[in-house]
Protein backbone atom coordinates (compact mmCIF):
# COMPACT_ATOMS: atom_id res chain seq x y z
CA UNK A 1 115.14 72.78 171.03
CA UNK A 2 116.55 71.45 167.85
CA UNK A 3 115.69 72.02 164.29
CA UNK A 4 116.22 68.74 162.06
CA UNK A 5 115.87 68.47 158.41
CA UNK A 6 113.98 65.34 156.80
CA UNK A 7 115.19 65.80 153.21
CA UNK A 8 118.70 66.78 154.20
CA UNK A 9 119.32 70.04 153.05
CA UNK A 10 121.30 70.54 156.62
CA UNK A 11 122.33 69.09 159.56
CA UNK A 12 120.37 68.75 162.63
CA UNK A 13 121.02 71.99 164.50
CA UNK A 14 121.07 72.20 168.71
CA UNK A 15 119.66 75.24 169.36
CA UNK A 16 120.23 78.01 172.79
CA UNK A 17 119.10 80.88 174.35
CA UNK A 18 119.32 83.78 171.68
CA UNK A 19 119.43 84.79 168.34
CA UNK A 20 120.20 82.95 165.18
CA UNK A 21 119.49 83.58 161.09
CA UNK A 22 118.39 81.52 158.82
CA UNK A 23 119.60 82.20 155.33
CA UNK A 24 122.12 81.78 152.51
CA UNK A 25 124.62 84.49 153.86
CA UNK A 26 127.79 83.13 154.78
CA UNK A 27 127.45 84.21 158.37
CA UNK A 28 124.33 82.80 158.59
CA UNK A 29 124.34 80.44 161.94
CA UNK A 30 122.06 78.20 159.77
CA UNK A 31 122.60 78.43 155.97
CA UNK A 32 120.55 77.32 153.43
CA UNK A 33 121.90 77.55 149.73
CA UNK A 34 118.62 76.16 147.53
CA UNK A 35 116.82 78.75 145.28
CA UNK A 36 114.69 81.23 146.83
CA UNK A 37 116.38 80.95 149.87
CA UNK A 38 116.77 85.23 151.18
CA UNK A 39 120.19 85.90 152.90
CA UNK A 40 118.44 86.89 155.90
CA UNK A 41 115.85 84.62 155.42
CA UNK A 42 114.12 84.31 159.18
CA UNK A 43 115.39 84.65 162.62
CA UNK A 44 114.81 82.38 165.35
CA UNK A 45 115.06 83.37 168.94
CA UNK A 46 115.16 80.89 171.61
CA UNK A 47 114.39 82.69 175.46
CA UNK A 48 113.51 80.62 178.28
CA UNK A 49 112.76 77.20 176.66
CA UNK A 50 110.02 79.24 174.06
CA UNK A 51 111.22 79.24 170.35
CA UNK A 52 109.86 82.35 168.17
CA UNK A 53 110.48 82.93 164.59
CA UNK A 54 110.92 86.26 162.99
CA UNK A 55 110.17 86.89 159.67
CA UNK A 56 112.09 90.42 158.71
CA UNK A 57 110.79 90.79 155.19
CA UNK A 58 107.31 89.37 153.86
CA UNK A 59 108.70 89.18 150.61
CA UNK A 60 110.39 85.97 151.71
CA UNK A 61 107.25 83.83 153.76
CA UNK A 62 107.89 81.39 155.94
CA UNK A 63 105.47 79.12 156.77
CA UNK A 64 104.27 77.14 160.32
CA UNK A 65 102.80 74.05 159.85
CA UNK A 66 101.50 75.62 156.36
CA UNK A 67 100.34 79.03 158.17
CA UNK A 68 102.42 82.01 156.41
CA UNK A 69 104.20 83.73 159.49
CA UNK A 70 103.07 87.57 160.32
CA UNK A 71 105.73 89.35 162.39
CA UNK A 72 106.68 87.03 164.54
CA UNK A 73 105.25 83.88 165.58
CA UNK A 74 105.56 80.87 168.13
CA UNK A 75 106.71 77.19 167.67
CA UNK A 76 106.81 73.72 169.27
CA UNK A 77 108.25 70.67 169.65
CA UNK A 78 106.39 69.13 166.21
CA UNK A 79 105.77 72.22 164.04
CA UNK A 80 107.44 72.28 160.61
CA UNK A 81 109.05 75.38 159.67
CA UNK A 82 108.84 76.04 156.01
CA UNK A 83 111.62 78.23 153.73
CA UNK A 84 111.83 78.33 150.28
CA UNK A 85 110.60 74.90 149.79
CA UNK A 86 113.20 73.84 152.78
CA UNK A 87 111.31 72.16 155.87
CA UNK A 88 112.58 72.20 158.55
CA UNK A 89 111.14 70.14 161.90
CA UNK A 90 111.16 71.72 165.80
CA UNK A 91 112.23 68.66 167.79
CA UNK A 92 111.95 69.54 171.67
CA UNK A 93 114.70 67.81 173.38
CA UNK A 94 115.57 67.24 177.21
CA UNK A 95 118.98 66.96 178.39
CA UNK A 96 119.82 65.87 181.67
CA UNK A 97 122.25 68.11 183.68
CA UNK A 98 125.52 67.39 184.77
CA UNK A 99 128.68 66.04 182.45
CA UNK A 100 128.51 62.77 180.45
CA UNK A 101 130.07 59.69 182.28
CA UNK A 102 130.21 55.99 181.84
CA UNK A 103 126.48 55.82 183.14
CA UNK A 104 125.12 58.79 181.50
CA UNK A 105 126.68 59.69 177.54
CA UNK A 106 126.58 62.54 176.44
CA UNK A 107 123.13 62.68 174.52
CA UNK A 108 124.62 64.75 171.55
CA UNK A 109 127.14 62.13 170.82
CA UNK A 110 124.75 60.18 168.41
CA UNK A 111 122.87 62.65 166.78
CA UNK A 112 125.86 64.20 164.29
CA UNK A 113 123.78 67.60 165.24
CA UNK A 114 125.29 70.87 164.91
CA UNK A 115 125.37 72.77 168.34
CA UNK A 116 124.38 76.15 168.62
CA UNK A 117 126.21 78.00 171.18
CA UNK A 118 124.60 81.45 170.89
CA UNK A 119 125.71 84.13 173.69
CA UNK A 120 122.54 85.16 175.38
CA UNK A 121 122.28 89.07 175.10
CA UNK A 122 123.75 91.08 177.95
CA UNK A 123 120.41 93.68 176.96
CA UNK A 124 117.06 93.34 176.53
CA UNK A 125 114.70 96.49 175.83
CA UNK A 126 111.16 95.81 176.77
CA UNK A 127 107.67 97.57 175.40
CA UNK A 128 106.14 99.45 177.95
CA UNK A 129 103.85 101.13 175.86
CA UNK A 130 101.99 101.43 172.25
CA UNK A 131 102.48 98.25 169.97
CA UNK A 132 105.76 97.38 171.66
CA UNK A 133 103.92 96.62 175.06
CA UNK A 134 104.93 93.16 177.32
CA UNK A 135 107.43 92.39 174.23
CA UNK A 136 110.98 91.84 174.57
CA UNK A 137 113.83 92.09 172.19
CA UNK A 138 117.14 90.99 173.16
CA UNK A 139 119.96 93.36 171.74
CA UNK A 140 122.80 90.96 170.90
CA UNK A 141 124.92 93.43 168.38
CA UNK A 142 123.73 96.28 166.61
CA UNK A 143 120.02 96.65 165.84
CA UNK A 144 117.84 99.15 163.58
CA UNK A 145 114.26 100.29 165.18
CA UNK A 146 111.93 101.18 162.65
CA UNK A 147 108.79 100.72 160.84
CA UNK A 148 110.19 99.28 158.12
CA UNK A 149 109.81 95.28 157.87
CA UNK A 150 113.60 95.61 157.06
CA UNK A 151 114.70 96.50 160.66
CA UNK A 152 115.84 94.35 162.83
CA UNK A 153 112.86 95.61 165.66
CA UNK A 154 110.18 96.59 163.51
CA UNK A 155 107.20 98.32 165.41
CA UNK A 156 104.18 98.78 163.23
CA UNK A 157 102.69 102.59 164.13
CA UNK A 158 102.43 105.43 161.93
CA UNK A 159 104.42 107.64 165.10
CA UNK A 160 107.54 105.52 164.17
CA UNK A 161 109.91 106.40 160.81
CA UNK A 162 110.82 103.78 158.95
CA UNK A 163 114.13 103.66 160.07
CA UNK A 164 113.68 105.54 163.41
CA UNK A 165 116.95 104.84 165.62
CA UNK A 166 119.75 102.37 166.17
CA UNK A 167 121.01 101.00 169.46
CA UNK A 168 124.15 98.97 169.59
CA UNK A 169 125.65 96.90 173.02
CA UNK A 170 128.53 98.92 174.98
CA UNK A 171 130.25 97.94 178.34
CA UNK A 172 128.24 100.18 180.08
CA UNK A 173 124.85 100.20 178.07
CA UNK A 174 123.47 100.73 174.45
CA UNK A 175 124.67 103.26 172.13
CA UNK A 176 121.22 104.74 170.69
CA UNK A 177 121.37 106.61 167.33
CA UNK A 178 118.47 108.87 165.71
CA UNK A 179 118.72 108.23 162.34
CA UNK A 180 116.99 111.31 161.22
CA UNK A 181 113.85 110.70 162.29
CA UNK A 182 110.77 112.55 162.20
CA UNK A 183 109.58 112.33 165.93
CA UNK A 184 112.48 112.14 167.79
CA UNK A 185 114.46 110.37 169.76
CA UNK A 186 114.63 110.89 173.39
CA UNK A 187 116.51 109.29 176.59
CA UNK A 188 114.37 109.45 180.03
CA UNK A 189 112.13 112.27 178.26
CA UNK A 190 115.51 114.46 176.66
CA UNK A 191 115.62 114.13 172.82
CA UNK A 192 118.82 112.85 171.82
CA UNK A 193 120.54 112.47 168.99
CA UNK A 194 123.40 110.22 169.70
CA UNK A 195 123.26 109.33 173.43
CA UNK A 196 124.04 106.28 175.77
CA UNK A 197 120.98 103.94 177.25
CA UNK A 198 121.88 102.29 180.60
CA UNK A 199 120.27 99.55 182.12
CA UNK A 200 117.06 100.74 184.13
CA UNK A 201 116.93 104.41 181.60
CA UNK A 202 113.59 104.72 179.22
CA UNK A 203 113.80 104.84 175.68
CA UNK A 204 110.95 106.35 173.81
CA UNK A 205 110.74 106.70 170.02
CA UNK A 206 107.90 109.62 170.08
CA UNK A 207 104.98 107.49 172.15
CA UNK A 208 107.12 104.06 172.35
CA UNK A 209 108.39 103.68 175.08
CA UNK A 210 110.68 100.78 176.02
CA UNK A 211 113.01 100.00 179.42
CA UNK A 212 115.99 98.68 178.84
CA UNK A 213 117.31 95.83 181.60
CA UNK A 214 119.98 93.55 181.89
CA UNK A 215 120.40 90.10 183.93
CA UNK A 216 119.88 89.79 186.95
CA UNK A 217 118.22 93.56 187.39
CA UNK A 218 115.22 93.81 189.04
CA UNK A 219 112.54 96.21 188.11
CA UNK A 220 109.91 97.31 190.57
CA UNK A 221 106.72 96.06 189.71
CA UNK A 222 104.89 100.05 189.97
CA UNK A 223 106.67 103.33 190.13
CA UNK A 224 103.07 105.22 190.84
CA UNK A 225 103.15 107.47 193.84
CA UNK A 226 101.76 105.78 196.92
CA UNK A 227 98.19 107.12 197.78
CA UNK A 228 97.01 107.74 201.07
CA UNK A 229 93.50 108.86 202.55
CA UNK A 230 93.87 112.50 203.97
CA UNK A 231 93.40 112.56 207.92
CA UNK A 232 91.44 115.15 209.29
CA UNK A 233 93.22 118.33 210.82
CA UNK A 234 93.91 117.99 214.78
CA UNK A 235 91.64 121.59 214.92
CA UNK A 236 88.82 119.62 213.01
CA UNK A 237 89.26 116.67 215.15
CA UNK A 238 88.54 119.05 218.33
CA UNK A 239 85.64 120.42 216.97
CA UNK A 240 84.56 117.45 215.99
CA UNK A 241 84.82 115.85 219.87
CA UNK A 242 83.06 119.03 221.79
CA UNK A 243 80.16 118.88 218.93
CA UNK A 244 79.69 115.50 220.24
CA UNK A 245 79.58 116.22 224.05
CA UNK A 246 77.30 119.29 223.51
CA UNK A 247 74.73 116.73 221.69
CA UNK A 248 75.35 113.58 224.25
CA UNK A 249 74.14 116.32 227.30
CA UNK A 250 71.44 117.92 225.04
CA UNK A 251 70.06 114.30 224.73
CA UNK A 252 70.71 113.53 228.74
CA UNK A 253 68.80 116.31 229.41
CA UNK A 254 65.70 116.10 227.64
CA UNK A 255 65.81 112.06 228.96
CA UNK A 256 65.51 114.04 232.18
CA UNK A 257 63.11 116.17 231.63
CA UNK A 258 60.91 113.83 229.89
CA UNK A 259 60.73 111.46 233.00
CA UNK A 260 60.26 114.15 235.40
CA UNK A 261 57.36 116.08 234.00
């Protein structure tokens, strides 16, 4: 994906997998200085070729194609993205693999376009339940949970604080915080208040749950018990078997009887 911009308030930007801001802080990975402009404007979030954009505070809209953005909400190649009076324009692009050469140029080399190099997150915790469920929100530094538009992973129930818990990437998993929350806080069912969330564990923020995995780790589709049909007992079964013998002769006998007489 890349974003361009027609009136030339910034570059044309190459976009990759993960996370970027759009704003007029200084770390911004796209900043925007014009009026109006938030420092955390929007984030966009590029996973497996589909391009979201986040909008953290409502106070700041952001439009798509005109439509003011709730939450979070799709693009495509074609949709204008508008901040603050800044457009911007999603420009799907297709690269061919494989380094540049005489034949093949590198396709960047004309376009003056920034590239974004973004580290895809080594974490990604996943809804499994409530509001949160079949959503996916990479973890690529430290991240607030809350119901509060201002956190970074804002889940819209009632069950949720505002600013419910924190979870930031370690070597071996993600540090989770409770940041005084009214409903807990809890780590494969044990309430925690500072505790560490490793790749396969179950984080639930009082009836959200969410599973944290990594690349490359595969989660079984169903952890439900196997059900199987009770077999009858071997006594049963015997009964069963001489109940049927007594009634085959009963019937073989009155056959006989009935011919004879």
């Amino acid at each position: 994906m890349k974003l361009t911009f027609p009136n030339g308030e910034h570059g044309q930007v190459l976009l990759s997998d993960g996370v970027s801001r759009i704003g007029s802080a200084p770390d911004s990975q796209v900043r925007l200085d014009q009026p109006g402009v938030a420092p955390v404007h929007c984030e966009l979030q590029l996973a497996g070729g589909i391009l979201s954009v986040r909008v953290p505070d409502p106070g700041n809209p952001v439009t798509i194609n005109g439509k003011v953005v709730q939450g979070v909400m799709a693009v495509r190649g074609g949709d204008q993205i508008g901040i603050a009076g800044v457009t911007a324009r999603v420009v799907a692009v297709q690269q061919a693999a494989g380094k540049a050469t005489a034949d093949n140029p590198d396709l960047d080399a004309d376009s003056g376009a920034t590239r974004m190099r973004l580290a895809v997150p080594k974490y990604v915790l996943r809804g499994v339940s409530g509001p949160a469920f079949g959503k996916t929100y990479p973890i690529p530094a430290l991240q607030t949970i809350g119901r509060s538009d201002e956190c970074n992973i804002a889940i819209a129930t009632d069950e949720i604080s505002r600013r419910h818990a924190s979870v930031k990437p370690t070597p071996d998993g993600l540090a989770v915080e409770d940041l005084g929350s009214a409903n807990g806080t809890f780590i494969n069912g044990q309430r925690v208040q500072n505790g560490l969330l490793k790749p396969g564990d179950e984080l639930r923020l009082d009836t959200v749950r969410f599973l944290l995995v990594a690349p490359g780790m595969e989660i079984g589709a169903s952890t439900r018990p196997t059900v199987q049909l009770a077999q009858p007992s071997q006594g049963k079964s015997k009964a069963g078997l001489w109940i049927g013998i007594a009634v085959a002769v009963a019937a073989a006998a009155g056959a006989a009887w009935y011919f004879l007489a």
